[in-house]
PDB file of N, CA and C in Angstrom:
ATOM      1  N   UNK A   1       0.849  -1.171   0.000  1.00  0.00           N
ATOM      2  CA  UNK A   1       0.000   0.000   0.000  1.00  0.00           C
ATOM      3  C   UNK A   1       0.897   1.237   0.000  1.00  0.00           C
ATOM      4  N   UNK A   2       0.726   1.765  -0.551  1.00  0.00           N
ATOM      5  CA  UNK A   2       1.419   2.945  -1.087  1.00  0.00           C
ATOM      6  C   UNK A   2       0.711   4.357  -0.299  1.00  0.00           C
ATOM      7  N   UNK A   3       1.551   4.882   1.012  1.00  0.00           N
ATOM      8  CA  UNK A   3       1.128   6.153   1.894  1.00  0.00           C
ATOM      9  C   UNK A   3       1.862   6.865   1.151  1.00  0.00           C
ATOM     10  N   UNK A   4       0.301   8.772   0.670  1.00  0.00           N
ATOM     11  CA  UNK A   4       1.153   9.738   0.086  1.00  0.00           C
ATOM     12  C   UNK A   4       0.273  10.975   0.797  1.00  0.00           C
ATOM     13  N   UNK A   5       1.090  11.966   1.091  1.00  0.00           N
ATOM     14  CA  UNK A   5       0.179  13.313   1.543  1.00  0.00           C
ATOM     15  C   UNK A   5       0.417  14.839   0.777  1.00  0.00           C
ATOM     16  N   UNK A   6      -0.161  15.216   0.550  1.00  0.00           N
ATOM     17  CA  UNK A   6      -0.410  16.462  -0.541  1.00  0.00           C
ATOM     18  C   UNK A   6      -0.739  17.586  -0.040  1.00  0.00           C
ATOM     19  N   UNK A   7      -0.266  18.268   0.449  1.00  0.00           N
ATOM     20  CA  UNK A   7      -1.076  19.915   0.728  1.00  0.00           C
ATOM     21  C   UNK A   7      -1.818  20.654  -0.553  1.00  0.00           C
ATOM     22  N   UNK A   8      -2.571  20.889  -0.622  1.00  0.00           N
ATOM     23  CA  UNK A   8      -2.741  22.241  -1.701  1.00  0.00           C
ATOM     24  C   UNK A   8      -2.215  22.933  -1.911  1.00  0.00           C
ATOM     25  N   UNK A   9      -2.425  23.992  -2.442  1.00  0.00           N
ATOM     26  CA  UNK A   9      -1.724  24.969  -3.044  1.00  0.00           C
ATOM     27  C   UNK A   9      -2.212  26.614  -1.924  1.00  0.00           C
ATOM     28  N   UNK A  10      -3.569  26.595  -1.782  1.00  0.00           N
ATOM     29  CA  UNK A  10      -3.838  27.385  -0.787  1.00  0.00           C
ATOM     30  C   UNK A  10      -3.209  27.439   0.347  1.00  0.00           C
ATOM     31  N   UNK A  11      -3.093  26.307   0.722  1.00  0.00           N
ATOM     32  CA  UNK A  11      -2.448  25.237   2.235  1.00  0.00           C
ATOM     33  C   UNK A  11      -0.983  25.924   2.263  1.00  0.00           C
ATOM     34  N   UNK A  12      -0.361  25.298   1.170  1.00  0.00           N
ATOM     35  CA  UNK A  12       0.867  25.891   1.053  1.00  0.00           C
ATOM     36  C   UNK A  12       1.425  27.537   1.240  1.00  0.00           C
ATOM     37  N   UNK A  13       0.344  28.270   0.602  1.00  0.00           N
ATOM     38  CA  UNK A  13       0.172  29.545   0.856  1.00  0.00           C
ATOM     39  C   UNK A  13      -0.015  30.382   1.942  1.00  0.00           C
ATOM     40  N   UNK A  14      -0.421  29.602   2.738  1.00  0.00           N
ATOM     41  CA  UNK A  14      -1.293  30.013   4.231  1.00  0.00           C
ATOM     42  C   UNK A  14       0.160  29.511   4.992  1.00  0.00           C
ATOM     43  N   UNK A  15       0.628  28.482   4.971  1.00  0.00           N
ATOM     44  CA  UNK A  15       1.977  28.236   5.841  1.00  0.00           C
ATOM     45  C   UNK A  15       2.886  28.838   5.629  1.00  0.00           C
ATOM     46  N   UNK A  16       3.415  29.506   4.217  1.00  0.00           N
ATOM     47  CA  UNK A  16       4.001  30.040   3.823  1.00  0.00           C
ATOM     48  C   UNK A  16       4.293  31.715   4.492  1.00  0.00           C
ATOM     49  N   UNK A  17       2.893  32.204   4.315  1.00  0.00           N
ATOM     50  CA  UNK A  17       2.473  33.307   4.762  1.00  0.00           C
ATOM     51  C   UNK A  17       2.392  33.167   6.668  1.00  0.00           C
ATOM     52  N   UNK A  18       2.591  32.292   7.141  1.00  0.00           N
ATOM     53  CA  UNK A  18       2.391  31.975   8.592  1.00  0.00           C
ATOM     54  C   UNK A  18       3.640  32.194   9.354  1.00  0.00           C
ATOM     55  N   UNK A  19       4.535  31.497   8.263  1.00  0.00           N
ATOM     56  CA  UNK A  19       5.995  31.398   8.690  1.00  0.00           C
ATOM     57  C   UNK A  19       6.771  32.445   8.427  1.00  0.00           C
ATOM     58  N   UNK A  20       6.072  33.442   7.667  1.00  0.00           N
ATOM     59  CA  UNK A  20       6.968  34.972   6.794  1.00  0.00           C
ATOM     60  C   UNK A  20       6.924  35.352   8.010  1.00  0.00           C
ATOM     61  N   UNK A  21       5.574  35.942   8.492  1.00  0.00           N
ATOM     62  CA  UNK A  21       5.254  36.334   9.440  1.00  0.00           C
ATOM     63  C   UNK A  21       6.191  36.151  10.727  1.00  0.00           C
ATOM     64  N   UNK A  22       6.365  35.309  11.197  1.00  0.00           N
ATOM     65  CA  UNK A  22       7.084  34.937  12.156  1.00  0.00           C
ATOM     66  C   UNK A  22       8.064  35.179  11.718  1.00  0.00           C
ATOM     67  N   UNK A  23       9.287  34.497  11.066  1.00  0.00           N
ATOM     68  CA  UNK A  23      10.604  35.186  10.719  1.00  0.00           C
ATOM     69  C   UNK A  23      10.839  36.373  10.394  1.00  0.00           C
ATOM     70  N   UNK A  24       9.621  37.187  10.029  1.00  0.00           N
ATOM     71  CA  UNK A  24      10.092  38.312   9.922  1.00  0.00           C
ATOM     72  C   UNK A  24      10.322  39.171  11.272  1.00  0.00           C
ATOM     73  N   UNK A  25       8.711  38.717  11.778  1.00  0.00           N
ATOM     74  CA  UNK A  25       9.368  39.723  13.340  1.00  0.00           C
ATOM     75  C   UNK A  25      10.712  39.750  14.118  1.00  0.00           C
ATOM     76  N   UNK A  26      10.623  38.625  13.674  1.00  0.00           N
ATOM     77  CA  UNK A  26      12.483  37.992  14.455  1.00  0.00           C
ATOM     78  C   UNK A  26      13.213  38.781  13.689  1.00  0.00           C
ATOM     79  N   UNK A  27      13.153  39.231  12.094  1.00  0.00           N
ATOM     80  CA  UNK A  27      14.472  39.318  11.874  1.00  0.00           C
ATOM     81  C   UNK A  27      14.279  40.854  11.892  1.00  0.00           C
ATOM     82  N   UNK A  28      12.999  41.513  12.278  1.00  0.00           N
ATOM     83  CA  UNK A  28      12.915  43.023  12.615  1.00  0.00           C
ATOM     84  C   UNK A  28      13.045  43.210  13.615  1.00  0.00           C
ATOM     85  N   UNK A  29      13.102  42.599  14.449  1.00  0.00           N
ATOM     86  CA  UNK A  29      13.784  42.658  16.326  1.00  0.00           C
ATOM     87  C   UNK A  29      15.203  42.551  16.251  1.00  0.00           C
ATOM     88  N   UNK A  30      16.035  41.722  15.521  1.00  0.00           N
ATOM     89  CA  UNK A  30      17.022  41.316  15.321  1.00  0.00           C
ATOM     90  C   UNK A  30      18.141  42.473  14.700  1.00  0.00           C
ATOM     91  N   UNK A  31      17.223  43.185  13.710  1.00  0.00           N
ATOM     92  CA  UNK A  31      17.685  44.063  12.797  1.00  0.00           C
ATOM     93  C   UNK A  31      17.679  45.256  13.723  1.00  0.00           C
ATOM     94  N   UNK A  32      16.752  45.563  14.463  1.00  0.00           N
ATOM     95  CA  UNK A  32      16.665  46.918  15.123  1.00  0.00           C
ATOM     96  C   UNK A  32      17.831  46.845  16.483  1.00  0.00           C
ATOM     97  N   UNK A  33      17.804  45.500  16.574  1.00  0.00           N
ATOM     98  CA  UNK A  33      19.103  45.558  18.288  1.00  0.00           C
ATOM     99  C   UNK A  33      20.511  46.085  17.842  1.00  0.00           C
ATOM    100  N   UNK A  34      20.742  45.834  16.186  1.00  0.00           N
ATOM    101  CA  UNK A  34      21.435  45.349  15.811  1.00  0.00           C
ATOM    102  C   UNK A  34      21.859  47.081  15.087  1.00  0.00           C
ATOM    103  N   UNK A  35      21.002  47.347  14.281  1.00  0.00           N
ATOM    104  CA  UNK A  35      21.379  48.570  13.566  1.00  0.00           C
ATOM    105  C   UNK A  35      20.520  50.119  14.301  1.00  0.00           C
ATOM    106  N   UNK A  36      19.454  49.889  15.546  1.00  0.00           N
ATOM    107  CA  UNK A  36      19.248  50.853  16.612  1.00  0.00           C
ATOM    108  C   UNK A  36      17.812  51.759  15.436  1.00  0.00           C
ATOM    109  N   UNK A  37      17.812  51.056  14.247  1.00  0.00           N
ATOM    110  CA  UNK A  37      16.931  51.574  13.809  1.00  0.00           C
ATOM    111  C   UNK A  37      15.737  51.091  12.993  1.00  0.00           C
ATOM    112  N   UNK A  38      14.334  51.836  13.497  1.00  0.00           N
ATOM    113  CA  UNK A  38      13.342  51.154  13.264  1.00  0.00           C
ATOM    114  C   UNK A  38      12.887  51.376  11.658  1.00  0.00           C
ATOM    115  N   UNK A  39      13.603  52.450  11.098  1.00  0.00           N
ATOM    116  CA  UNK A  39      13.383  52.314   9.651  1.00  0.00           C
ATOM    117  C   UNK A  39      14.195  51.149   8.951  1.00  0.00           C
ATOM    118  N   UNK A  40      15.275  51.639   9.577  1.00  0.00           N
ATOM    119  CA  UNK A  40      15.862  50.091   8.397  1.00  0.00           C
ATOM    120  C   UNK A  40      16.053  48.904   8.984  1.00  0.00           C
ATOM    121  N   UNK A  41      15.441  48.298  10.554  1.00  0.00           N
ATOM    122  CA  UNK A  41      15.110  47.145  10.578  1.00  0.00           C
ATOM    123  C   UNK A  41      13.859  47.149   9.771  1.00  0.00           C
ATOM    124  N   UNK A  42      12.803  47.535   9.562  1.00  0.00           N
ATOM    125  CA  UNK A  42      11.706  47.663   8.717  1.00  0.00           C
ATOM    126  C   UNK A  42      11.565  47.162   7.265  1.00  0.00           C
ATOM    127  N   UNK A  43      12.760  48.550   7.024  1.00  0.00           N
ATOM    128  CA  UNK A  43      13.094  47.911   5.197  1.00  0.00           C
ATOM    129  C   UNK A  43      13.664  46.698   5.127  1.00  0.00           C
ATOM    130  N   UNK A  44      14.426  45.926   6.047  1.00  0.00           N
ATOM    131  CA  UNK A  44      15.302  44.750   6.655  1.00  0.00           C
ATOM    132  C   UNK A  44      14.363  43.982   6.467  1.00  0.00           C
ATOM    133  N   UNK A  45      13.373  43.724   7.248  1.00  0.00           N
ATOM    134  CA  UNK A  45      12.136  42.737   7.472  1.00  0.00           C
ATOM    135  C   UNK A  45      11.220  42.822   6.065  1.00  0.00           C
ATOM    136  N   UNK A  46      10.391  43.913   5.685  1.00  0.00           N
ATOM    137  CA  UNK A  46       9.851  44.020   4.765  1.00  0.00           C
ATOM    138  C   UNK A  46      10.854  42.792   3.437  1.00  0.00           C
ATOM    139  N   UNK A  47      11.864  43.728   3.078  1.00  0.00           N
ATOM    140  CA  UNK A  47      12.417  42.951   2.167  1.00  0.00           C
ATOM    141  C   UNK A  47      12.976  41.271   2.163  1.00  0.00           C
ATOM    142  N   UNK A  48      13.381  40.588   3.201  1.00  0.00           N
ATOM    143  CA  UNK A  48      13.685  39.357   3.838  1.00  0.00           C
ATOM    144  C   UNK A  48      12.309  38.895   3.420  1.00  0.00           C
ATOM    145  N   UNK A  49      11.264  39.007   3.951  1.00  0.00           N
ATOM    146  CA  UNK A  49       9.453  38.707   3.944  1.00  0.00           C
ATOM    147  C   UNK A  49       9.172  38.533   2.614  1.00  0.00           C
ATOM    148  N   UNK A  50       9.583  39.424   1.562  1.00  0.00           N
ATOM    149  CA  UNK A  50       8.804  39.149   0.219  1.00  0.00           C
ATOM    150  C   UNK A  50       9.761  37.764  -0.310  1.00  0.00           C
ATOM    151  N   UNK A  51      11.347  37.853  -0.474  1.00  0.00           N
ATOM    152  CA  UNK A  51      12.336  36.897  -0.921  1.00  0.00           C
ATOM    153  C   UNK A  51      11.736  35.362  -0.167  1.00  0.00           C
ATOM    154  N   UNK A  52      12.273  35.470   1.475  1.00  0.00           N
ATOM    155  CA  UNK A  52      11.524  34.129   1.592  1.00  0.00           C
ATOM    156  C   UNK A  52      10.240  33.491   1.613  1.00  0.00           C
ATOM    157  N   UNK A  53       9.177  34.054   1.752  1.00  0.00           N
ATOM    158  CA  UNK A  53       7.758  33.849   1.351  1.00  0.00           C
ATOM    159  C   UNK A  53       8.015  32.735  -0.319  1.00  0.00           C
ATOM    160  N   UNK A  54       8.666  33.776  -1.097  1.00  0.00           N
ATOM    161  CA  UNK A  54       8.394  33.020  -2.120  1.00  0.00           C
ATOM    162  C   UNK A  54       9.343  31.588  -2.152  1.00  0.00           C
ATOM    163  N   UNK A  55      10.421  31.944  -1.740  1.00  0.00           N
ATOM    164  CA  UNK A  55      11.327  30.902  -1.473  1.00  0.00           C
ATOM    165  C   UNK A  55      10.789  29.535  -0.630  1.00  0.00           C
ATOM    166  N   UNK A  56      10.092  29.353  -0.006  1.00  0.00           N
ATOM    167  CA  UNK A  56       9.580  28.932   1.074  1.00  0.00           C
ATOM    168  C   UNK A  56       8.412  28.391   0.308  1.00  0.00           C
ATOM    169  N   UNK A  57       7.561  28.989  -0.363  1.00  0.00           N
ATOM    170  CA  UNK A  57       6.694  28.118  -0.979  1.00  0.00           C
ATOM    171  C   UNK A  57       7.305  27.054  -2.397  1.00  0.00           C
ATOM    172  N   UNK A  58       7.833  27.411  -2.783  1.00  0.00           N
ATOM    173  CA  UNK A  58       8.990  26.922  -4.024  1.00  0.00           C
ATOM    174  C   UNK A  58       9.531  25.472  -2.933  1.00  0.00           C
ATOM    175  N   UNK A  59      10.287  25.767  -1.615  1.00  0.00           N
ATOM    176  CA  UNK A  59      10.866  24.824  -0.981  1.00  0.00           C
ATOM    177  C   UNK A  59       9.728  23.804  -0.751  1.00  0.00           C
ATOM    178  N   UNK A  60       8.333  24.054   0.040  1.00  0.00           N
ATOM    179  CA  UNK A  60       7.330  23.318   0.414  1.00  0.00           C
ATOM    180  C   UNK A  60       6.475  22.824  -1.178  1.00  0.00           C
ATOM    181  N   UNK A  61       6.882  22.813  -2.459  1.00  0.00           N
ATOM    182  CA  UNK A  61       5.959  22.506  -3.659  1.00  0.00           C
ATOM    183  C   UNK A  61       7.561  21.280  -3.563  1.00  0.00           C
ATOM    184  N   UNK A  62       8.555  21.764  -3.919  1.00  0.00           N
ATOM    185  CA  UNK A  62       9.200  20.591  -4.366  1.00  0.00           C
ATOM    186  C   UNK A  62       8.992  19.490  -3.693  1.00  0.00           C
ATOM    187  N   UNK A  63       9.303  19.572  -1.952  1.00  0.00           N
ATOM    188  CA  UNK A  63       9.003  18.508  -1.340  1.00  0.00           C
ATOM    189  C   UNK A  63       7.631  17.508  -1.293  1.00  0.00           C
ATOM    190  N   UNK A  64       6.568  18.632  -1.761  1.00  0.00           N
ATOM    191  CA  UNK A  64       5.600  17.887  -1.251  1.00  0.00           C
ATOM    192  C   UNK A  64       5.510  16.404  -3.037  1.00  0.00           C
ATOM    193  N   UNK A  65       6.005  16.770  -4.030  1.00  0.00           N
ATOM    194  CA  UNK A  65       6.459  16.374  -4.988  1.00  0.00           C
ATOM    195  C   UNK A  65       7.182  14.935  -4.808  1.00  0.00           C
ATOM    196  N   UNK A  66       8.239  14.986  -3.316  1.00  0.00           N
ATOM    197  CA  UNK A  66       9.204  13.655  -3.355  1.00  0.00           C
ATOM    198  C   UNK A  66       7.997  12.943  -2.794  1.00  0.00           C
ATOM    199  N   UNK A  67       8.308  11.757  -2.737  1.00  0.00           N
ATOM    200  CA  UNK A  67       7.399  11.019  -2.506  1.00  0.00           C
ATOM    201  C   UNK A  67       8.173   9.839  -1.068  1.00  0.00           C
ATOM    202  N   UNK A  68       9.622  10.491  -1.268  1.00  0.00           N
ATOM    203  CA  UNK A  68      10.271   9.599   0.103  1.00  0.00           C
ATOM    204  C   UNK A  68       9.783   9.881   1.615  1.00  0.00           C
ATOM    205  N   UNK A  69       9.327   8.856   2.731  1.00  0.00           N
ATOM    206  CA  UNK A  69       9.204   8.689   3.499  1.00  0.00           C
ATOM    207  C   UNK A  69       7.634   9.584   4.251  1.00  0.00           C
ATOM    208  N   UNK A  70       6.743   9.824   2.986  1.00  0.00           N
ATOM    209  CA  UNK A  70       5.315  10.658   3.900  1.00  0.00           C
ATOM    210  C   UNK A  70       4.512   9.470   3.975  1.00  0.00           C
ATOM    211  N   UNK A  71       3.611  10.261   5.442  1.00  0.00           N
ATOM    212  CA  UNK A  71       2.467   9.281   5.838  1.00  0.00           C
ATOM    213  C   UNK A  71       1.630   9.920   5.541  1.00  0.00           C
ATOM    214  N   UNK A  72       0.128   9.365   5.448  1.00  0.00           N
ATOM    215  CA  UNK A  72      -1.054  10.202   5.254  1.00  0.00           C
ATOM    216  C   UNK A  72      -2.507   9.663   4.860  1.00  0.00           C
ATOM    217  N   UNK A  73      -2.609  10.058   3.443  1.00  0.00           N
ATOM    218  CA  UNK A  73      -4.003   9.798   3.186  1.00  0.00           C
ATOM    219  C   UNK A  73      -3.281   8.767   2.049  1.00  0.00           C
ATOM    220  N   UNK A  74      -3.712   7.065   1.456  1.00  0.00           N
ATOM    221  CA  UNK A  74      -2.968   6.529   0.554  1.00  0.00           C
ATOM    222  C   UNK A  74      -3.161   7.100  -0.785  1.00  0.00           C
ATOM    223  N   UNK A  75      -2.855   6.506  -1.755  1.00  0.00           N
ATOM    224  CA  UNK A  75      -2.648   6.558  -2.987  1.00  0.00           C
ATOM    225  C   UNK A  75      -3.971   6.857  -3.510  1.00  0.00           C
ATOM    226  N   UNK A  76      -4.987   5.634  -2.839  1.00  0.00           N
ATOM    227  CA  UNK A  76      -6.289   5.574  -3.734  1.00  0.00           C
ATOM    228  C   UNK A  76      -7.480   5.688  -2.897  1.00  0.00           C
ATOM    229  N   UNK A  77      -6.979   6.991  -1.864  1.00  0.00           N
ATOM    230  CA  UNK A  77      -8.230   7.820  -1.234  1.00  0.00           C
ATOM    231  C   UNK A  77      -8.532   6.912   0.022  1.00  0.00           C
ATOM    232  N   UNK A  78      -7.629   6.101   0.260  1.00  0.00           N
ATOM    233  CA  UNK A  78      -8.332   5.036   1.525  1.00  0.00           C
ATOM    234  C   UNK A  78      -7.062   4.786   2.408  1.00  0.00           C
ATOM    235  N   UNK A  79      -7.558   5.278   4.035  1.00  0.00           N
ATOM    236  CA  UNK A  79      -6.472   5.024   4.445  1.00  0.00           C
ATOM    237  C   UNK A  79      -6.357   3.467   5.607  1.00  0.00           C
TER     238      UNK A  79
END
């Protein structure tokens, strides 16, 4: 029996967008300790946010693609 699991594409989008979120605050806290300023930790975060967002969904499409080692829903809708 052949186990495979698939996110959507929305799915993917929504985690994607979940996780920007979060790394970004980090890396605008990070940026502001760091350079004392809230404009260009800002532009810091802003710009980091658009690059990995997309990066990040690109990373989560290839994987969901391999087919090594997922559990889930099987092959032919029956688990």
């Amino acid at each position: 029996m052949s186990v495979r699991t698939e996110d959507s594409h929305p799915r993917s989008i929504a985690k994607a967008v979940s996780w920007r979120i979060t790394g970004s605050v980090d890396t605008f806290v990070l940026s502001f300790i760091f350079t004392g300023s809230v404009k260009l930790a800002g532009s810091i975060a802003i710009a980091e946010m658009a690059t990995k967002m997309l990066l990040y969904y690109l990373h989560e499409r290839a994987w969901s693609a391999i087919r090594w080692n997922q559990r889930g829903q099987s092959a032919g809708g029956q688990n």
